[in-house]
C-alpha atoms as a PDB file:
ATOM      1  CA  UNK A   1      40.335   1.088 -42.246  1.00  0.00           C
ATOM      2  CA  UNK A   2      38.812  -2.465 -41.425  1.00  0.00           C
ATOM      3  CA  UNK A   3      39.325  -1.291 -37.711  1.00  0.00           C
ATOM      4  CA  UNK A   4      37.543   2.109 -37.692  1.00  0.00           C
ATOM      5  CA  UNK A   5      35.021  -0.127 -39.587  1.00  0.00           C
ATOM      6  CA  UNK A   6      34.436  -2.646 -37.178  1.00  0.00           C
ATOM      7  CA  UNK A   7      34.434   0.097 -34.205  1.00  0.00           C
ATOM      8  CA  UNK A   8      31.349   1.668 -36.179  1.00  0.00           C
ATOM      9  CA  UNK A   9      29.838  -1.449 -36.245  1.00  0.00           C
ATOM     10  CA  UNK A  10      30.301  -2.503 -32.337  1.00  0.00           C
ATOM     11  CA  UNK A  11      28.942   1.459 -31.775  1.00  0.00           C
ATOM     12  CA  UNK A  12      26.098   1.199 -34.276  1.00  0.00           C
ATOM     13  CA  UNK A  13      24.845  -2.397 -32.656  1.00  0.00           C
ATOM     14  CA  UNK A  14      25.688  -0.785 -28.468  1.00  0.00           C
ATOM     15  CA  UNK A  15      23.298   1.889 -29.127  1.00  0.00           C
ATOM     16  CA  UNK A  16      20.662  -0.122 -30.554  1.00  0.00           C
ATOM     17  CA  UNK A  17      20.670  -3.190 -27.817  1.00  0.00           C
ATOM     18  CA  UNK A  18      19.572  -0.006 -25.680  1.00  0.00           C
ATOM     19  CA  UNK A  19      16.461  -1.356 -23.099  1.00  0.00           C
ATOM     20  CA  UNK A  20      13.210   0.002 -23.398  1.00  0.00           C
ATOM     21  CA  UNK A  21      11.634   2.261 -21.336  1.00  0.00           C
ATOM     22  CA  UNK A  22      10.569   0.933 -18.126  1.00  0.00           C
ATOM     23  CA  UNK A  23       8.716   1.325 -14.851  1.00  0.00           C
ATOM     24  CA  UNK A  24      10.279   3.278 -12.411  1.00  0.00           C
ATOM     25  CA  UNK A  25      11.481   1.134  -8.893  1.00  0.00           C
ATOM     26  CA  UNK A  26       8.751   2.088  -7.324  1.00  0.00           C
ATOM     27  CA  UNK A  27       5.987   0.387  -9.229  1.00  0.00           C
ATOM     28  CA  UNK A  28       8.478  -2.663  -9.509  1.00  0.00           C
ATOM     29  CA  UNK A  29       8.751  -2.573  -5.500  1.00  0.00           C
ATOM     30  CA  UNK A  30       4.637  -2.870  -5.830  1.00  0.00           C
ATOM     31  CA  UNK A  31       4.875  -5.645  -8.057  1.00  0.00           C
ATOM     32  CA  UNK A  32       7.126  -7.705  -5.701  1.00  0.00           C
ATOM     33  CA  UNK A  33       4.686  -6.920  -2.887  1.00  0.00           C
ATOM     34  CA  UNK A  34       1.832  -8.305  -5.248  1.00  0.00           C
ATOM     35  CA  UNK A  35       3.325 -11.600  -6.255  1.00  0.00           C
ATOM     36  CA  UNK A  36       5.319 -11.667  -2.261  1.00  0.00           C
ATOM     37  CA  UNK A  37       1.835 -11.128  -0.368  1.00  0.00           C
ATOM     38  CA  UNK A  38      -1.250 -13.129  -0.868  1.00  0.00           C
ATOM     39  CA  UNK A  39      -4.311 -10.756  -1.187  1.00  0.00           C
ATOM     40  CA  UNK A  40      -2.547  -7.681  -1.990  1.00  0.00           C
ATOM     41  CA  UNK A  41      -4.256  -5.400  -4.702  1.00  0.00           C
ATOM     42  CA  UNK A  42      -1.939  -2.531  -6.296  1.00  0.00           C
ATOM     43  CA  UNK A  43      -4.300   0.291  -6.526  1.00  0.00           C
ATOM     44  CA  UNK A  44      -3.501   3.428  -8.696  1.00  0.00           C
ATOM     45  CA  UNK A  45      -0.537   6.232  -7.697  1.00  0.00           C
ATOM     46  CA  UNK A  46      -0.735   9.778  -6.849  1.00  0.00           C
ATOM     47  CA  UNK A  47       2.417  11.768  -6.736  1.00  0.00           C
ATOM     48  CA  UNK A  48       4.975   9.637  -5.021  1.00  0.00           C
ATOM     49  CA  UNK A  49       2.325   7.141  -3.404  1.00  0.00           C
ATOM     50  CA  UNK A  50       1.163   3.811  -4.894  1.00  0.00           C
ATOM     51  CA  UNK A  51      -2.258   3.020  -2.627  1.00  0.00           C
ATOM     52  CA  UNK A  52      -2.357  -0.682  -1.958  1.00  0.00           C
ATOM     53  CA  UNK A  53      -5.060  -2.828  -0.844  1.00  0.00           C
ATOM     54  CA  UNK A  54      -5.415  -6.028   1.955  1.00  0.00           C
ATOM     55  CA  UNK A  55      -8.686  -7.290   3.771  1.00  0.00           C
ATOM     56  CA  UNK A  56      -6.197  -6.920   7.051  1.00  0.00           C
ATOM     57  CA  UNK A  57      -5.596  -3.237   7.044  1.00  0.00           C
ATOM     58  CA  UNK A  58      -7.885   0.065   7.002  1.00  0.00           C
ATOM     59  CA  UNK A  59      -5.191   1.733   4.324  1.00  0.00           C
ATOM     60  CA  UNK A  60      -2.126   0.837   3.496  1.00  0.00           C
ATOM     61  CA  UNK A  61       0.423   2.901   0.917  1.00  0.00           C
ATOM     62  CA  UNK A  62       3.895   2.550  -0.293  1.00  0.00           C
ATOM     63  CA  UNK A  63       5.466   6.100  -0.095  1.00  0.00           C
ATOM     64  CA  UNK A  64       8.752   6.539  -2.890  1.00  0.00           C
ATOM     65  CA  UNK A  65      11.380   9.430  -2.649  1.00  0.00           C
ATOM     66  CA  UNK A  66      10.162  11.830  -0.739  1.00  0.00           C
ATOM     67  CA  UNK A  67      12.756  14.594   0.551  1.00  0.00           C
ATOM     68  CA  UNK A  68      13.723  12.840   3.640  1.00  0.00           C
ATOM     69  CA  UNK A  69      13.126   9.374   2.961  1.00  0.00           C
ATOM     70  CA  UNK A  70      14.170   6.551  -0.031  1.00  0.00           C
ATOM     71  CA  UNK A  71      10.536   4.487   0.523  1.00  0.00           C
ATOM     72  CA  UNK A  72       8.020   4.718   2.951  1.00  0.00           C
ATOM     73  CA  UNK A  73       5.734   1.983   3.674  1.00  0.00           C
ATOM     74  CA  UNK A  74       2.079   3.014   5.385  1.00  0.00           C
ATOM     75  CA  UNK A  75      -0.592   0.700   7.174  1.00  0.00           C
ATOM     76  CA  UNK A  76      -3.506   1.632   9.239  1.00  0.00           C
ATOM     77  CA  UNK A  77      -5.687  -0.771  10.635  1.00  0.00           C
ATOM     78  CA  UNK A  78      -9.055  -0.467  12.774  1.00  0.00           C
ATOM     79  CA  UNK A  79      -8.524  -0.688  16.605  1.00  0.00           C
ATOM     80  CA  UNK A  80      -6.395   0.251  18.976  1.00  0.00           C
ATOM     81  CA  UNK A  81      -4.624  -2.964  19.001  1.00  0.00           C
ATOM     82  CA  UNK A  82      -2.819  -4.793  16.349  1.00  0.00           C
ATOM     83  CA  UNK A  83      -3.662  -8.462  15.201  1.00  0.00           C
ATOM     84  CA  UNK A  84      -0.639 -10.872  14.371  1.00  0.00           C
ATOM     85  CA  UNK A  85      -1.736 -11.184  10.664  1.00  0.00           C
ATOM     86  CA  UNK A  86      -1.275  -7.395  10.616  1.00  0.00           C
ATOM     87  CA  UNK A  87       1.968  -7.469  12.189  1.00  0.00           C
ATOM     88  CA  UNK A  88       3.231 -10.257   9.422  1.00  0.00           C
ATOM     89  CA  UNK A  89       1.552  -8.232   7.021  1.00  0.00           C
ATOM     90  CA  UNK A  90       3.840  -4.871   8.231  1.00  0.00           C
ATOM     91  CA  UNK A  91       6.710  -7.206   8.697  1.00  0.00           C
ATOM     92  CA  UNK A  92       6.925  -9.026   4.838  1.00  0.00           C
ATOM     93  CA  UNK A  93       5.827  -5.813   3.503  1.00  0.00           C
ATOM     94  CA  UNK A  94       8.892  -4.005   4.870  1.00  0.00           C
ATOM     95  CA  UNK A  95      10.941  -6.821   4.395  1.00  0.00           C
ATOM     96  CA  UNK A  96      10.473  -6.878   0.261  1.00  0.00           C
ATOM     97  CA  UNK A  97      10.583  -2.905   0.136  1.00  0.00           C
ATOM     98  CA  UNK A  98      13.783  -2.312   2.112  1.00  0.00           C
ATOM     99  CA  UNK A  99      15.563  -5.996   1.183  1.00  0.00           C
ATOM    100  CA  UNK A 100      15.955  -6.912   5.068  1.00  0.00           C
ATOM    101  CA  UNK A 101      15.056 -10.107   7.045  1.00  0.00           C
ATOM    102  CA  UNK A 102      11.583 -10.838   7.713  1.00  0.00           C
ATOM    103  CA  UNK A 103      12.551 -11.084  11.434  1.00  0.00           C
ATOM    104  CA  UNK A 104      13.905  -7.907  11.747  1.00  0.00           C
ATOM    105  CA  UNK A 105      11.490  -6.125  10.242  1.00  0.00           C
ATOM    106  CA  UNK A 106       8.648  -7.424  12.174  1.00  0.00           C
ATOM    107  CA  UNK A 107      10.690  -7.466  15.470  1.00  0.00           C
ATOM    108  CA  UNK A 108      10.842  -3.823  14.731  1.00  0.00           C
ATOM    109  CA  UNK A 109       7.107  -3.628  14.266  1.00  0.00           C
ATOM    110  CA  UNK A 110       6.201  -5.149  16.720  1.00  0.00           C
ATOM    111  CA  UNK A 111       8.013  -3.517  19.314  1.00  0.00           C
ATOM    112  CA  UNK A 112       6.852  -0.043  18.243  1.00  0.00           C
ATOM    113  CA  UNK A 113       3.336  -0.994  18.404  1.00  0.00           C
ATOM    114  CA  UNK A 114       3.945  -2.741  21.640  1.00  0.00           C
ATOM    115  CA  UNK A 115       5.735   0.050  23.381  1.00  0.00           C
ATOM    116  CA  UNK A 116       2.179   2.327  22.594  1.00  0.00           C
ATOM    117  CA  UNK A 117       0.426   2.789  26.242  1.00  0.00           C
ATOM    118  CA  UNK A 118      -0.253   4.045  29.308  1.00  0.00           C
ATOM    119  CA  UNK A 119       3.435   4.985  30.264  1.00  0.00           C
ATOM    120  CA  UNK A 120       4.484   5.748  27.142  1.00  0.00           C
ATOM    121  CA  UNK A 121       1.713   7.208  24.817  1.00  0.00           C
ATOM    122  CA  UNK A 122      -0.056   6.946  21.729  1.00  0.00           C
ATOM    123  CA  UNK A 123       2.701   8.246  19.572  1.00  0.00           C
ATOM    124  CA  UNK A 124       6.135   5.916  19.125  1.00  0.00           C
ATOM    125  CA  UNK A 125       9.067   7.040  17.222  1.00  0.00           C
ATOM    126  CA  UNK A 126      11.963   4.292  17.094  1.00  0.00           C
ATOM    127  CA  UNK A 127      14.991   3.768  15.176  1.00  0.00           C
ATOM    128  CA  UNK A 128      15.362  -0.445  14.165  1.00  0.00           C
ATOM    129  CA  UNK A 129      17.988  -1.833  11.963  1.00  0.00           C
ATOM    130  CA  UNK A 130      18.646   1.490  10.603  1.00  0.00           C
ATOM    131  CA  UNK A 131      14.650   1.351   9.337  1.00  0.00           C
ATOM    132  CA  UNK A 132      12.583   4.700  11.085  1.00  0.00           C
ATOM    133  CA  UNK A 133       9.283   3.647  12.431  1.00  0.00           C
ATOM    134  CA  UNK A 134       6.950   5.667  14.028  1.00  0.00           C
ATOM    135  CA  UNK A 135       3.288   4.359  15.348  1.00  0.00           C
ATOM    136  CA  UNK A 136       0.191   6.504  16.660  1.00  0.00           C
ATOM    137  CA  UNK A 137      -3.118   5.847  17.737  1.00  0.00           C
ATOM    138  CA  UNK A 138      -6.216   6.831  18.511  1.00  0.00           C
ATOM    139  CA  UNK A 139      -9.267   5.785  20.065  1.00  0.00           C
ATOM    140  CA  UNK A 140      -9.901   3.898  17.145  1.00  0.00           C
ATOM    141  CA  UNK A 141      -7.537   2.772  15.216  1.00  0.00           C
ATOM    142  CA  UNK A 142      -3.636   2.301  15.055  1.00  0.00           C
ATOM    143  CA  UNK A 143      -0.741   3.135  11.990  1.00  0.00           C
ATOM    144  CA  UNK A 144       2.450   2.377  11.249  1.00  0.00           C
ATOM    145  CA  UNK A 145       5.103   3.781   8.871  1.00  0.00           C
ATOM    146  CA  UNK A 146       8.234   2.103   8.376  1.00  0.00           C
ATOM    147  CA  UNK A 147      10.901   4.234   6.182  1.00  0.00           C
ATOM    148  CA  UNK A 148      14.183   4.406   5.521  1.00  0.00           C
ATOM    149  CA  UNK A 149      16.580   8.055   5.528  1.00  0.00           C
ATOM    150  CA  UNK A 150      17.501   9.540   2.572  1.00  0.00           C
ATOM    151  CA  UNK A 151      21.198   9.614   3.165  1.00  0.00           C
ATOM    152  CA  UNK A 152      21.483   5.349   3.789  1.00  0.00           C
END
């Protein structure tokens, strides 16, 4: 008796130390990038996008679960050619949404930007550290979108 008791008890107190209801990962990802990156401003979500905000880039997003992807990260920036701070920008961005190295993920921008050109053209798909990127252009500006499969 004292034992079906006390199991009542431990039940009774399990299912009331249940958490509250919380964000989903996707707005937590966005608050790591705000506190990771200084001047990043978390603007509001549509769908499975969270539209984010940086006096380096033209538009930048943070894409979550989409059918072919886990997260998606999204920059733009105005003119053809990339500055450094929006490389680093890419590069810790990626690195807080995906949990990499820094260095890898901005070695992986970096060379998919780079590899846009004459020989090559204005649309890069590459495979990095099991991260996707792809990078376009146009006459005037340049994107990047880093993501990650699905199935990894």
């Amino acid at each position: 008796m004292l034992a079906a008791a006390l199991a009542l008890t431990t039940l009774a107190l399990t299912l009331s130390a249940v958490s509250p209801a919380r964000a989903d990962r996707c707005d937590d990802i966005a608050a790591q990038l705000k506190g990771g990156i200084d001047g990043l401003k978390v603007g509001f979500s549509a769908e499975n996008n969270i539209y984010l905000s940086h006096p380096v880039t033209k538009e930048l997003s943070l894409g979550c679960k989409g059918r072919n992807f886990q997260n998606e990260l999204y920059a733009k920036i105005d003119g053809r050619k990339p500055t450094p701070a929006f490389l680093d920008l890419v590069g810790s961005a990626a690195a807080i949404i995906f949990t990499v190295p820094k260095d890898d993920t901005l070695t992986g921008a970096t060379r998919c930007m780079k590899r846009m050109g004459l020989l090559r053209g204005d649309n890069i798909q590459m495979r990095y550290r099991r991260l996707d990127f792809v990078c376009t252009r146009t006459k005037t500006e340049a994107s990047i979108a880093i993501s990650r499969g699905a199935n990894e």
